[in-house]
N, C-alpha and C. Protein backbone atom coordinates (compact mmCIF):
# COMPACT_ATOMS: atom_id res chain seq x y z
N UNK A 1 -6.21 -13.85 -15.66
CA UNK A 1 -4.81 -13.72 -16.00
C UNK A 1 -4.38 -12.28 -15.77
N UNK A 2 -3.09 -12.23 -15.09
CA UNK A 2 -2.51 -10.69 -14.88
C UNK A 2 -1.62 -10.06 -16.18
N UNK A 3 -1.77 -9.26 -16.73
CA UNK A 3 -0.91 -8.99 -17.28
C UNK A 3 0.16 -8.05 -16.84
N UNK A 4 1.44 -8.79 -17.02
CA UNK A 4 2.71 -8.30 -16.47
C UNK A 4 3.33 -6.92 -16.51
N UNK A 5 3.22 -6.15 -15.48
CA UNK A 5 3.88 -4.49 -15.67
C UNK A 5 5.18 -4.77 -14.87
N UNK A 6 5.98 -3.40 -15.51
CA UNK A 6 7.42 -3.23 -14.97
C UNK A 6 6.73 -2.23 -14.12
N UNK A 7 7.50 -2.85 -12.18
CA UNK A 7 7.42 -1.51 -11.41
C UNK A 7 8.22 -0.47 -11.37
N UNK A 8 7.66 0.68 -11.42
CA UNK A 8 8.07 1.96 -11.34
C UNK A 8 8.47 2.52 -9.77
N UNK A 9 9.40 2.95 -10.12
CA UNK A 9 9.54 3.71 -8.31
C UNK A 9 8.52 4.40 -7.92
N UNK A 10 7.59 5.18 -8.29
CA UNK A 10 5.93 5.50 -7.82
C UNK A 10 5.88 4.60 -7.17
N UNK A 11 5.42 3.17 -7.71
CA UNK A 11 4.85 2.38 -6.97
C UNK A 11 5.75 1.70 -5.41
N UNK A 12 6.87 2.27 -6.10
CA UNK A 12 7.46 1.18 -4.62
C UNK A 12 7.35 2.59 -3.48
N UNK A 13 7.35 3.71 -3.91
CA UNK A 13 7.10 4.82 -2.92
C UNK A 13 6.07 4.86 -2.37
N UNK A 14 4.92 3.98 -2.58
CA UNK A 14 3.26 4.50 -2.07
C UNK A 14 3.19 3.54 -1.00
N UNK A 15 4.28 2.62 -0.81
CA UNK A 15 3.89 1.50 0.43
C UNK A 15 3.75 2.71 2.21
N UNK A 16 3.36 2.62 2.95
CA UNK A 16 3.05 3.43 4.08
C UNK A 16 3.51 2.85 5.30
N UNK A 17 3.92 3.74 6.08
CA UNK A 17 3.83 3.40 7.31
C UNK A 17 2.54 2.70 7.70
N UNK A 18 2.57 1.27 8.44
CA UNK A 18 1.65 1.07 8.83
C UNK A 18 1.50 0.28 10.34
N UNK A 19 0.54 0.73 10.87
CA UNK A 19 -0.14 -0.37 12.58
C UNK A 19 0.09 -1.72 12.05
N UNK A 20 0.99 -2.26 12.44
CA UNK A 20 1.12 -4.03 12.89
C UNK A 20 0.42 -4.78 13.79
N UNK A 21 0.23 -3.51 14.64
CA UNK A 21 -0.62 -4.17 15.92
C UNK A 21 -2.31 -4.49 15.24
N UNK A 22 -2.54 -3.83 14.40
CA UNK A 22 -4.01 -4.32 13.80
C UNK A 22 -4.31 -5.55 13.20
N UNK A 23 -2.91 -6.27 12.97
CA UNK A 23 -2.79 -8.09 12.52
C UNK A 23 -2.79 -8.81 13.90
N UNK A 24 -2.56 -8.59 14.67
CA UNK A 24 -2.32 -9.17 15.68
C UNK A 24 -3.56 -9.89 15.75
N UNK A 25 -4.45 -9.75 16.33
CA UNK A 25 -5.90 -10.75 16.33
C UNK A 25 -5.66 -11.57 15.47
N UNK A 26 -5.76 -11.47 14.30
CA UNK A 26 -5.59 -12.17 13.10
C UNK A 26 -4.24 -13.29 13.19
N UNK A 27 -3.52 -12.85 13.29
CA UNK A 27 -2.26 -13.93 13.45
C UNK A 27 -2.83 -14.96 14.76
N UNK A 28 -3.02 -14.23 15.47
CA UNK A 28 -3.19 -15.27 17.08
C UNK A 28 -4.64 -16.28 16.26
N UNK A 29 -5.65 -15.68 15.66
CA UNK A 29 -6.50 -16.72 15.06
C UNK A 29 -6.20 -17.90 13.87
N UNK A 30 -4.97 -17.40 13.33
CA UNK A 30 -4.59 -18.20 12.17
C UNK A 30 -2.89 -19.02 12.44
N UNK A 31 -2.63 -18.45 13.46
CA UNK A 31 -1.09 -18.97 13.79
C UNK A 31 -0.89 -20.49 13.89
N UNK A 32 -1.92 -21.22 14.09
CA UNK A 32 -0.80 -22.98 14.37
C UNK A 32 -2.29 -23.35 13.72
N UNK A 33 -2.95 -22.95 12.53
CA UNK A 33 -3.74 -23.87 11.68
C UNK A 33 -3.14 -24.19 10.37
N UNK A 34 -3.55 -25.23 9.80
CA UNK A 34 -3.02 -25.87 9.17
C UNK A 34 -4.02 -24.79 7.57
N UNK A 35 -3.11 -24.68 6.57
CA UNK A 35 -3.41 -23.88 5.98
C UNK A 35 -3.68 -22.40 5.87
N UNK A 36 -2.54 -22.20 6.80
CA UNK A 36 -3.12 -20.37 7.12
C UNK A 36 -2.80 -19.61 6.48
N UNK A 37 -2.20 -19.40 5.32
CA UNK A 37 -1.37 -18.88 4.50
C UNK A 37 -2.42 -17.81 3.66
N UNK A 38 -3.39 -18.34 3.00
CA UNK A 38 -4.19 -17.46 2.13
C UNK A 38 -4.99 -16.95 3.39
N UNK A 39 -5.73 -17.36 4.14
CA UNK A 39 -6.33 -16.61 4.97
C UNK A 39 -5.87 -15.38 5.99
N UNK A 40 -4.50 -15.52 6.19
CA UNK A 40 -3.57 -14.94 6.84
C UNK A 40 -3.42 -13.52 5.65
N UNK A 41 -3.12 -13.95 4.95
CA UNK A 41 -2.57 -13.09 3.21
C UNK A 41 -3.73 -12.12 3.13
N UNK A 42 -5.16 -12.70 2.97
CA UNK A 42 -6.70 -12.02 2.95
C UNK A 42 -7.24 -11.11 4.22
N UNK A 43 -6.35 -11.48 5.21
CA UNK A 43 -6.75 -10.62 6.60
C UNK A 43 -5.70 -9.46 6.14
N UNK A 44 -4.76 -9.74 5.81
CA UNK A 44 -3.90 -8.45 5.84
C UNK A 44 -4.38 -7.85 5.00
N UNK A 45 -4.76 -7.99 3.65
CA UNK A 45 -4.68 -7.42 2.78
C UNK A 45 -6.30 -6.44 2.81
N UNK A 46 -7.01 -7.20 3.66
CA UNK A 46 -8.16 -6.85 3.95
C UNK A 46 -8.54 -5.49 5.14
N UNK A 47 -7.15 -5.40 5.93
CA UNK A 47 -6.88 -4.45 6.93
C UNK A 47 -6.44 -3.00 6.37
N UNK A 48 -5.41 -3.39 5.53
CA UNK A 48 -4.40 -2.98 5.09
C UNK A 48 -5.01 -2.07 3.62
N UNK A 49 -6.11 -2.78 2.72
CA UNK A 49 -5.91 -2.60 1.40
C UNK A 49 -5.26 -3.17 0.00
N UNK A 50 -4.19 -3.92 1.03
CA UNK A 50 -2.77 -4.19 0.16
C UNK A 50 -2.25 -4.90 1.23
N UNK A 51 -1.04 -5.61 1.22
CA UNK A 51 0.12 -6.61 1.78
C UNK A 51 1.49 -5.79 1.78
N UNK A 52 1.52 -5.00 2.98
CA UNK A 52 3.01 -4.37 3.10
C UNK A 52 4.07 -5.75 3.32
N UNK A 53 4.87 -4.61 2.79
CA UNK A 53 6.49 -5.50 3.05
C UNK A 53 6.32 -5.65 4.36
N UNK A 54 6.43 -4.95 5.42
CA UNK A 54 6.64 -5.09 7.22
C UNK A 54 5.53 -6.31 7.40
N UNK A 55 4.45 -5.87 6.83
CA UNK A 55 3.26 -7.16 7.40
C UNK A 55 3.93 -8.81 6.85
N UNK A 56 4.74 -8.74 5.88
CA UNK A 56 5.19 -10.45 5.29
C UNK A 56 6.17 -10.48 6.60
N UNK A 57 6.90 -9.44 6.57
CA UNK A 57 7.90 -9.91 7.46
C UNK A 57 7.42 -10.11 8.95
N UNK A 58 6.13 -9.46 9.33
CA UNK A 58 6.01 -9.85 10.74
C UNK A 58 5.27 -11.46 10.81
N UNK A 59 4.38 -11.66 9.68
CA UNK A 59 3.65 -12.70 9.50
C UNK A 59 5.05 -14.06 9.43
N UNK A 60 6.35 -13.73 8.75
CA UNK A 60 7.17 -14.90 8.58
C UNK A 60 7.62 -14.97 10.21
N UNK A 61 7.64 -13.91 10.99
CA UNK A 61 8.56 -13.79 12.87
C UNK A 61 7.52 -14.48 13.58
N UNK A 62 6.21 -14.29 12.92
CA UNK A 62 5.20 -14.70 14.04
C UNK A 62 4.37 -16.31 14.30
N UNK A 63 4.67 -16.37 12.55
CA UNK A 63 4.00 -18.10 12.18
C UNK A 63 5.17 -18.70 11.63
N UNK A 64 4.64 -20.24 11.27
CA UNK A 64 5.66 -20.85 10.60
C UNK A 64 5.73 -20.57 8.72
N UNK A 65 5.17 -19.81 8.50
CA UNK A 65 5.20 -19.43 7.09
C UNK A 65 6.87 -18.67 6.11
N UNK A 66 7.35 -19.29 5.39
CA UNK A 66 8.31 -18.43 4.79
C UNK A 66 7.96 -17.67 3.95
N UNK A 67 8.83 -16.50 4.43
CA UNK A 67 8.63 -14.74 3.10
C UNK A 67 8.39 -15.48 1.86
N UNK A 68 9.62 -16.85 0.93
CA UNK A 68 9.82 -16.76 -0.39
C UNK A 68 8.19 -17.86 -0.60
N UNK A 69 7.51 -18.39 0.51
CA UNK A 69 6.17 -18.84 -0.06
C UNK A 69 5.46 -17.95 0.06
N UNK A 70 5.24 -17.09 1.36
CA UNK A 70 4.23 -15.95 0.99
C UNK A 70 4.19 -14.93 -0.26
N UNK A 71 4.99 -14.91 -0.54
CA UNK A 71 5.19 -13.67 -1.54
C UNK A 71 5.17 -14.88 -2.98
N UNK A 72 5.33 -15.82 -3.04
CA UNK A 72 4.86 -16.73 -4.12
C UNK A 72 3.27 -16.88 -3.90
N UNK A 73 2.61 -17.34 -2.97
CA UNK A 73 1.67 -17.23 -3.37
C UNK A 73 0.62 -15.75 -3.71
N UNK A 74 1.37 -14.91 -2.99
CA UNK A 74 0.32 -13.16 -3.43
C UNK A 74 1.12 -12.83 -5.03
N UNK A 75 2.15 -12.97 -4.97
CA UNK A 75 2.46 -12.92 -6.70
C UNK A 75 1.70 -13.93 -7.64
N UNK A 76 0.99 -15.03 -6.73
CA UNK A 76 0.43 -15.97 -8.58
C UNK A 76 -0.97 -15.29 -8.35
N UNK A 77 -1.72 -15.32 -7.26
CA UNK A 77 -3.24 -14.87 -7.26
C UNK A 77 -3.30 -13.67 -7.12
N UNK A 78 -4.11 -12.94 -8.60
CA UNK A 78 -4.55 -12.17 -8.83
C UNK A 78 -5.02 -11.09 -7.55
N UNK A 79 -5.81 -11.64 -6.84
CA UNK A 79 -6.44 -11.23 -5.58
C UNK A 79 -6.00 -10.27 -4.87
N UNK A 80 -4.46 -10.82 -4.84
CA UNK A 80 -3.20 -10.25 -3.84
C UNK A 80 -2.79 -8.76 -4.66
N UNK A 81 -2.75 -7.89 -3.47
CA UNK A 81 -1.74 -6.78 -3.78
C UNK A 81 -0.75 -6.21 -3.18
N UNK A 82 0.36 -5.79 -3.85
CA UNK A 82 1.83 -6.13 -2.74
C UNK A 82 1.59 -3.90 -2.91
N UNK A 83 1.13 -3.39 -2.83
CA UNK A 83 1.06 -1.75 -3.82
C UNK A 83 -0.38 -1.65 -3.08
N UNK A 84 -0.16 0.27 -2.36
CA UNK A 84 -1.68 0.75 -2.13
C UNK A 84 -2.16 1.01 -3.69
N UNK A 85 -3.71 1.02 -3.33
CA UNK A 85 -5.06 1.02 -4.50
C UNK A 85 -5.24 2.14 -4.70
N UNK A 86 -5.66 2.62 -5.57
CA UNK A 86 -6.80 3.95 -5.08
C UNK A 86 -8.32 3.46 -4.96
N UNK A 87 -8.86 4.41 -4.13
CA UNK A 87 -10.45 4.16 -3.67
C UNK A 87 -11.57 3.47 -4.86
N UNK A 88 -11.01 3.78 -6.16
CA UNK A 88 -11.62 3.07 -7.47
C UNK A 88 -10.79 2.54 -8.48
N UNK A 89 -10.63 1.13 -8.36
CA UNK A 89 -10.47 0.69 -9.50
C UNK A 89 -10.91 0.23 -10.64
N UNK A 90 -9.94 1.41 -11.64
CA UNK A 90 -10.67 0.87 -13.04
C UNK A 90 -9.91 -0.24 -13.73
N UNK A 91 -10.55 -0.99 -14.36
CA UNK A 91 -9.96 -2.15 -15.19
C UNK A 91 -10.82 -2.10 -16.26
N UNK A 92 -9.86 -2.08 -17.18
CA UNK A 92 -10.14 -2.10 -18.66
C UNK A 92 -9.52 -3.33 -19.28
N UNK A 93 -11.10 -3.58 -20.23
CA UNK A 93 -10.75 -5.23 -20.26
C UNK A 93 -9.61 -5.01 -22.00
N UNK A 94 -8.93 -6.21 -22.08
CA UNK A 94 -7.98 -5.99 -23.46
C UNK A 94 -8.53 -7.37 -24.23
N UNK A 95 -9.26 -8.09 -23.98
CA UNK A 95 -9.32 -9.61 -23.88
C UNK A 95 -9.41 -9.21 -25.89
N UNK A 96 -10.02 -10.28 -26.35
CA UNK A 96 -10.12 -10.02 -27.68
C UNK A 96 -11.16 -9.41 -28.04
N UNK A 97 -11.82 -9.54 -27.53
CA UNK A 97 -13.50 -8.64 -28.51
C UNK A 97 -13.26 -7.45 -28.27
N UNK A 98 -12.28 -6.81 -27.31
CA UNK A 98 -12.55 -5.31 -26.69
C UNK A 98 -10.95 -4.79 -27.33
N UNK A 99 -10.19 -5.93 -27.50
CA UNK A 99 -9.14 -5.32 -28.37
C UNK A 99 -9.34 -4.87 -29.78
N UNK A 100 -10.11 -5.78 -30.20
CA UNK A 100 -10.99 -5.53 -31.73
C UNK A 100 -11.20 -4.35 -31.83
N UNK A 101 -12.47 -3.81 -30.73
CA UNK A 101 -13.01 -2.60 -30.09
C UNK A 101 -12.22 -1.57 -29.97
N UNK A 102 -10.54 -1.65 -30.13
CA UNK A 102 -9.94 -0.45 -30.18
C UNK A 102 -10.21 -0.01 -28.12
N UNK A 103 -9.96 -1.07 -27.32
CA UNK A 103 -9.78 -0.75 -25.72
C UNK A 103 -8.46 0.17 -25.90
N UNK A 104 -7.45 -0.11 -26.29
CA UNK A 104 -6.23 0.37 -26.05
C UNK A 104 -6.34 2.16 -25.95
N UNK A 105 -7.54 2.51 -26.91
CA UNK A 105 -7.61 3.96 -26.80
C UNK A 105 -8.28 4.60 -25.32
N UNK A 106 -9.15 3.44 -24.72
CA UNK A 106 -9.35 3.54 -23.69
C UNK A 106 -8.31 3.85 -22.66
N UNK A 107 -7.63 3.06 -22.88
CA UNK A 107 -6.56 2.95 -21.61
C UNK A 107 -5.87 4.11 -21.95
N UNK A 108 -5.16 4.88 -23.28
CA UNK A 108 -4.60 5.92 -23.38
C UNK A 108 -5.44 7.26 -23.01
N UNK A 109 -6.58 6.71 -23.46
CA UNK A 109 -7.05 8.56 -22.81
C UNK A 109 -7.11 8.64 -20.88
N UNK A 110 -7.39 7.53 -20.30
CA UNK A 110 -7.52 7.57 -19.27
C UNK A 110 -5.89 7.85 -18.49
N UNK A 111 -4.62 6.98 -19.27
CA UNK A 111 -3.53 7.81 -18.66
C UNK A 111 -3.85 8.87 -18.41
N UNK A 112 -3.94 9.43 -20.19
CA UNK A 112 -3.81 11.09 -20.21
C UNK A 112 -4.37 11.75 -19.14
N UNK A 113 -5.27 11.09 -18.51
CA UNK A 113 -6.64 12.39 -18.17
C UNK A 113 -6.08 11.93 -16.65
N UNK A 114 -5.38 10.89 -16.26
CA UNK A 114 -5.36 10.87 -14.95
C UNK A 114 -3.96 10.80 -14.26
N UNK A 115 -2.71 11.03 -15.53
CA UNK A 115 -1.91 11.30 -15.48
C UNK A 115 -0.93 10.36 -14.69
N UNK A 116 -1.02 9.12 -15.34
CA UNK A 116 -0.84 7.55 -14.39
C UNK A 116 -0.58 6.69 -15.56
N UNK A 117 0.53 5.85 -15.82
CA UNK A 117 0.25 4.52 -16.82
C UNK A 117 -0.29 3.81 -16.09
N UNK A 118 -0.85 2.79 -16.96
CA UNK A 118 -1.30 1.23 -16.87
C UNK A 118 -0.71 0.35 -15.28
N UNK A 119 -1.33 0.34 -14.34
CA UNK A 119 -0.75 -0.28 -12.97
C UNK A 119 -0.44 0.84 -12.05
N UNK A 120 -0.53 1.87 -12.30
CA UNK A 120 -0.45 2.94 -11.51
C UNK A 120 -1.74 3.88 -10.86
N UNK A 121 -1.49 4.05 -9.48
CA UNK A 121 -2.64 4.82 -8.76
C UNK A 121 -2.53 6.41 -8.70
N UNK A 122 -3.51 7.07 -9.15
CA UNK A 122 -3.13 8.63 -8.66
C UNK A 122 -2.50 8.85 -7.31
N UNK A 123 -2.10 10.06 -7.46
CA UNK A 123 -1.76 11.03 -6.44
C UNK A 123 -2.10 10.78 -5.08
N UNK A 124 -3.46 11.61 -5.83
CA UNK A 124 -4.51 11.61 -4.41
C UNK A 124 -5.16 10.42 -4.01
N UNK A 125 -4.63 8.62 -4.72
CA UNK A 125 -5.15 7.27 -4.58
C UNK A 125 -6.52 7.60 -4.55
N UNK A 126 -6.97 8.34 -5.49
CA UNK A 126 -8.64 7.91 -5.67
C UNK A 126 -8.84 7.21 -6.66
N UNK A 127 -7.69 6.67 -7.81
CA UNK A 127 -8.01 5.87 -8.90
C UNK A 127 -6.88 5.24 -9.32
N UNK A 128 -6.86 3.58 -9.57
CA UNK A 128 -5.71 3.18 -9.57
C UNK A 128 -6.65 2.11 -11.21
N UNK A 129 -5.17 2.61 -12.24
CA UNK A 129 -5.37 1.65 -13.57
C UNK A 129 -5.44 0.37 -13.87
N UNK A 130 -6.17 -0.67 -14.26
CA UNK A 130 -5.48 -1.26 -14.89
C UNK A 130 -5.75 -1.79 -15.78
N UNK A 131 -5.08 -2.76 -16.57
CA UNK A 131 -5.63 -3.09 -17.76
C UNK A 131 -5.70 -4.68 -17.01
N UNK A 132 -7.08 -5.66 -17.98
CA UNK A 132 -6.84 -7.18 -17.52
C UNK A 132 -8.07 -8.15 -18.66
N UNK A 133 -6.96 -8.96 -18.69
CA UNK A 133 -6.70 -9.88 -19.98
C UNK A 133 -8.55 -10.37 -20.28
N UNK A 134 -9.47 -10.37 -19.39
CA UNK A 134 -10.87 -10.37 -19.76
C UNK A 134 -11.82 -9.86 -18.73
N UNK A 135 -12.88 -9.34 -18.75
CA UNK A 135 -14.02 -8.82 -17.80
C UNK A 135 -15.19 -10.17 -18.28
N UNK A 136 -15.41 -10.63 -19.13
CA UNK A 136 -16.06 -11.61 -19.53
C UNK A 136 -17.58 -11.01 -20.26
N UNK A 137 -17.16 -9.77 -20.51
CA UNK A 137 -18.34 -8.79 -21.32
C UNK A 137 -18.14 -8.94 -22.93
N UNK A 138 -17.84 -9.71 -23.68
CA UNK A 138 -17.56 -10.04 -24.65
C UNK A 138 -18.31 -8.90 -25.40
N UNK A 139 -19.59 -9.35 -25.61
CA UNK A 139 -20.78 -8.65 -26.23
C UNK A 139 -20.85 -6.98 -26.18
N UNK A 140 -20.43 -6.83 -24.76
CA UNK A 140 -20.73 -5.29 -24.59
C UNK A 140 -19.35 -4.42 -25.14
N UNK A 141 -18.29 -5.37 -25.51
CA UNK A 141 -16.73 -4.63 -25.91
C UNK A 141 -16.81 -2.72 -26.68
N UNK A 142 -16.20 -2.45 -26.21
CA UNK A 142 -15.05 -2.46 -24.77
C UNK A 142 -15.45 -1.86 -24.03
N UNK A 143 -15.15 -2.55 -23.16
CA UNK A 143 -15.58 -2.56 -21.86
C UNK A 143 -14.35 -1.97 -20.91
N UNK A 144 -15.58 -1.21 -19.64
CA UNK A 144 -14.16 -1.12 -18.20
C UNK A 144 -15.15 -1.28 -17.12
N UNK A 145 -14.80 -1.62 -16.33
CA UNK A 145 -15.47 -1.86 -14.55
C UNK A 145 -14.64 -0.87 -13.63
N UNK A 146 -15.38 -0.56 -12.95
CA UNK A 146 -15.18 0.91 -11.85
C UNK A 146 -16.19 -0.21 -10.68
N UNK A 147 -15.15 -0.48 -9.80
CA UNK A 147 -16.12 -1.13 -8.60
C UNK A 147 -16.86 -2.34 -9.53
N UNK A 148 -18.49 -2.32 -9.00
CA UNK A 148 -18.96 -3.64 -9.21
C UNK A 148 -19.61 -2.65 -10.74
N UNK A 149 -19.59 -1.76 -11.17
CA UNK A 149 -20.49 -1.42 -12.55
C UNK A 149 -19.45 -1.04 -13.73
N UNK A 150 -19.91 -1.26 -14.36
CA UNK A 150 -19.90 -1.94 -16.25
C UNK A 150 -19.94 -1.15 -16.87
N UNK A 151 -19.04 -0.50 -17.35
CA UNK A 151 -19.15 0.53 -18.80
C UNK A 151 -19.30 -0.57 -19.93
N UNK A 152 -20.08 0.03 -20.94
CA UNK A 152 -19.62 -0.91 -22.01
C UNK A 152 -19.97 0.00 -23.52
N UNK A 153 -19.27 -0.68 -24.49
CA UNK A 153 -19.18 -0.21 -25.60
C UNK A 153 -18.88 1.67 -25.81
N UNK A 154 -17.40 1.57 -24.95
CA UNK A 154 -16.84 2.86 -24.71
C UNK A 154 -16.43 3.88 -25.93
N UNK A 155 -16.01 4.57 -26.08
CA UNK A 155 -15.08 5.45 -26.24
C UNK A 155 -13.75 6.24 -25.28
N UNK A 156 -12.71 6.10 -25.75
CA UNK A 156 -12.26 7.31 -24.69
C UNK A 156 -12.46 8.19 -23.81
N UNK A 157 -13.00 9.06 -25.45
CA UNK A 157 -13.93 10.37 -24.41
C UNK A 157 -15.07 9.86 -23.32
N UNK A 158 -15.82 9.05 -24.03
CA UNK A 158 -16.83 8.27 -22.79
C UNK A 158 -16.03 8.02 -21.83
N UNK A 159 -14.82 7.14 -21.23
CA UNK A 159 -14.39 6.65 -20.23
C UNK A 159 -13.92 7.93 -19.24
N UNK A 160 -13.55 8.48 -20.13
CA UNK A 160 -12.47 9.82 -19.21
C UNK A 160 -13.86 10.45 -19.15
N UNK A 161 -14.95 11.18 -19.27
CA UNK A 161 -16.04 11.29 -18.86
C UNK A 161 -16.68 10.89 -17.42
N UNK A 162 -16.54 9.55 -17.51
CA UNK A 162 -17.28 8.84 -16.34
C UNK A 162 -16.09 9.10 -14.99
N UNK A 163 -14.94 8.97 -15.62
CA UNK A 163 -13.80 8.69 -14.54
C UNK A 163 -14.15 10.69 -13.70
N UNK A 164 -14.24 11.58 -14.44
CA UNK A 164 -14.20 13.13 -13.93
C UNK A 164 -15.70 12.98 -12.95
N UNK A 165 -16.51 12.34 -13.80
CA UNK A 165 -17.96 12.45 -12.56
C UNK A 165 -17.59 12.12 -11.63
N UNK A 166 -16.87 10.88 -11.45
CA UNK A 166 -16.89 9.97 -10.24
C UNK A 166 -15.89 10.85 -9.33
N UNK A 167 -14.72 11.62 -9.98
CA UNK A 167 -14.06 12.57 -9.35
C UNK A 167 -14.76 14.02 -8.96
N UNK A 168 -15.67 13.99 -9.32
CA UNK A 168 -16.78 15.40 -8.86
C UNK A 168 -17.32 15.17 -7.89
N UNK A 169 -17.86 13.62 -8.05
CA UNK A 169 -18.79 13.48 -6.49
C UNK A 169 -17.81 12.95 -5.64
N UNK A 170 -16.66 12.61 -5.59
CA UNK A 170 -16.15 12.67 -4.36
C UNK A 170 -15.33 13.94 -3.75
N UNK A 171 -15.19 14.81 -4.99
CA UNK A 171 -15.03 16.04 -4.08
C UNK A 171 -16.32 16.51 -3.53
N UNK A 172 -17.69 16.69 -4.11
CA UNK A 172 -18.35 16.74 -3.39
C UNK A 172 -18.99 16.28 -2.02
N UNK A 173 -18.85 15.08 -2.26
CA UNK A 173 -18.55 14.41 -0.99
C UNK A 173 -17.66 14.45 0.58
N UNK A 174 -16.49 15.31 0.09
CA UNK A 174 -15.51 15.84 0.75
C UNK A 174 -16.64 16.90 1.70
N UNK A 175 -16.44 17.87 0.96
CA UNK A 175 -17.39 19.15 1.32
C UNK A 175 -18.48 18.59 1.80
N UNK A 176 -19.48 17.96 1.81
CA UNK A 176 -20.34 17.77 2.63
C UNK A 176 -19.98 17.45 3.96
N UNK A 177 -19.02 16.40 3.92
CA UNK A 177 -18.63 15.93 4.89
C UNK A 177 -17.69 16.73 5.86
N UNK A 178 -16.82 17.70 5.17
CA UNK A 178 -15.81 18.35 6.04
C UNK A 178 -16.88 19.34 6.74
């Protein structure tokens, strides 16, 4: 289950210029099959990161698909994102055992520290928030997931902790690499 945020103009500002021509394969493979809609939706979003506005609209010029079903179906499944990510997403679970757990302080120190509400990606898109209705870690509450690994039985300070490492080694990472 998603839980519902109001968009902020941040978010409608982070959509990008983007290559259309990089769907192209993709459309010519999915264009006159029957059901192409999610697979079509998963290539873009898979190119892309996310589902630009220009990509619905070239996908409605190019197949028989309409904008008001595409954008119905990336608005009900979770999966779909209409907004760039940052390189890590955290999700912090709210479900009940982790609300018990006092998550909510989670999610406030991590604004603080990353200077972003709830549905929002940094700056520099190396970390995008969110909160979601269960992780299915009951036991370990509260809980957050960064990629495929598991914080559990947090604190604040613990979370905003882990979130600065993970921001150390990718500046380090930078520097090696530059």
């Amino acid at each position: 289950m998603r839980i519902a945020r109001i968009k902020t103009e941040k978010e409608n500002l982070l959509q990008d210029e983007v290559d259309l021509l990089l769907i192209d394969d993709l459309i010519k493979k999915y264009k006159d099959k029957k059901g192409n809609m999610i697979p079509l939706l998963q290539g873009v979003q898979s190119t892309y990161g996310y589902i630009p506005k220009v990509a619905f609209e070239k996908l409605a010029a190019e197949t028989s698909l309409e904008m008001s079903d595409m954008y119905g179906v990336a608005t009900f499944y979770a999966q779909f994102r209409l907004n760039p990510v940052g390189k890590h997403i955290i999700k912090v679970c709210h479900g009940t055992a982790c609300h018990v757990q006092n998550s909510s302080k989670i999610t406030e120190s991590l604004e603080e520290a990353l200077k972003v509400v709830d549905g929002q990606t940094t700056d520099d898109r190396l970390f995008t928030l969110e909160s979601v209705a269960c992780l299915g870690c009951c036991s370990l509450a509260p809980v957050m997931m960064i990629g495929d690994n598991t914080f559990a039985k947090l604190t604040g300070a613990e979370a905003v902790k882990i979130v600065k490492n993970i921001r150390i080694q990718e500046q380090e990472n930078k520097i090696v690499v530059a």
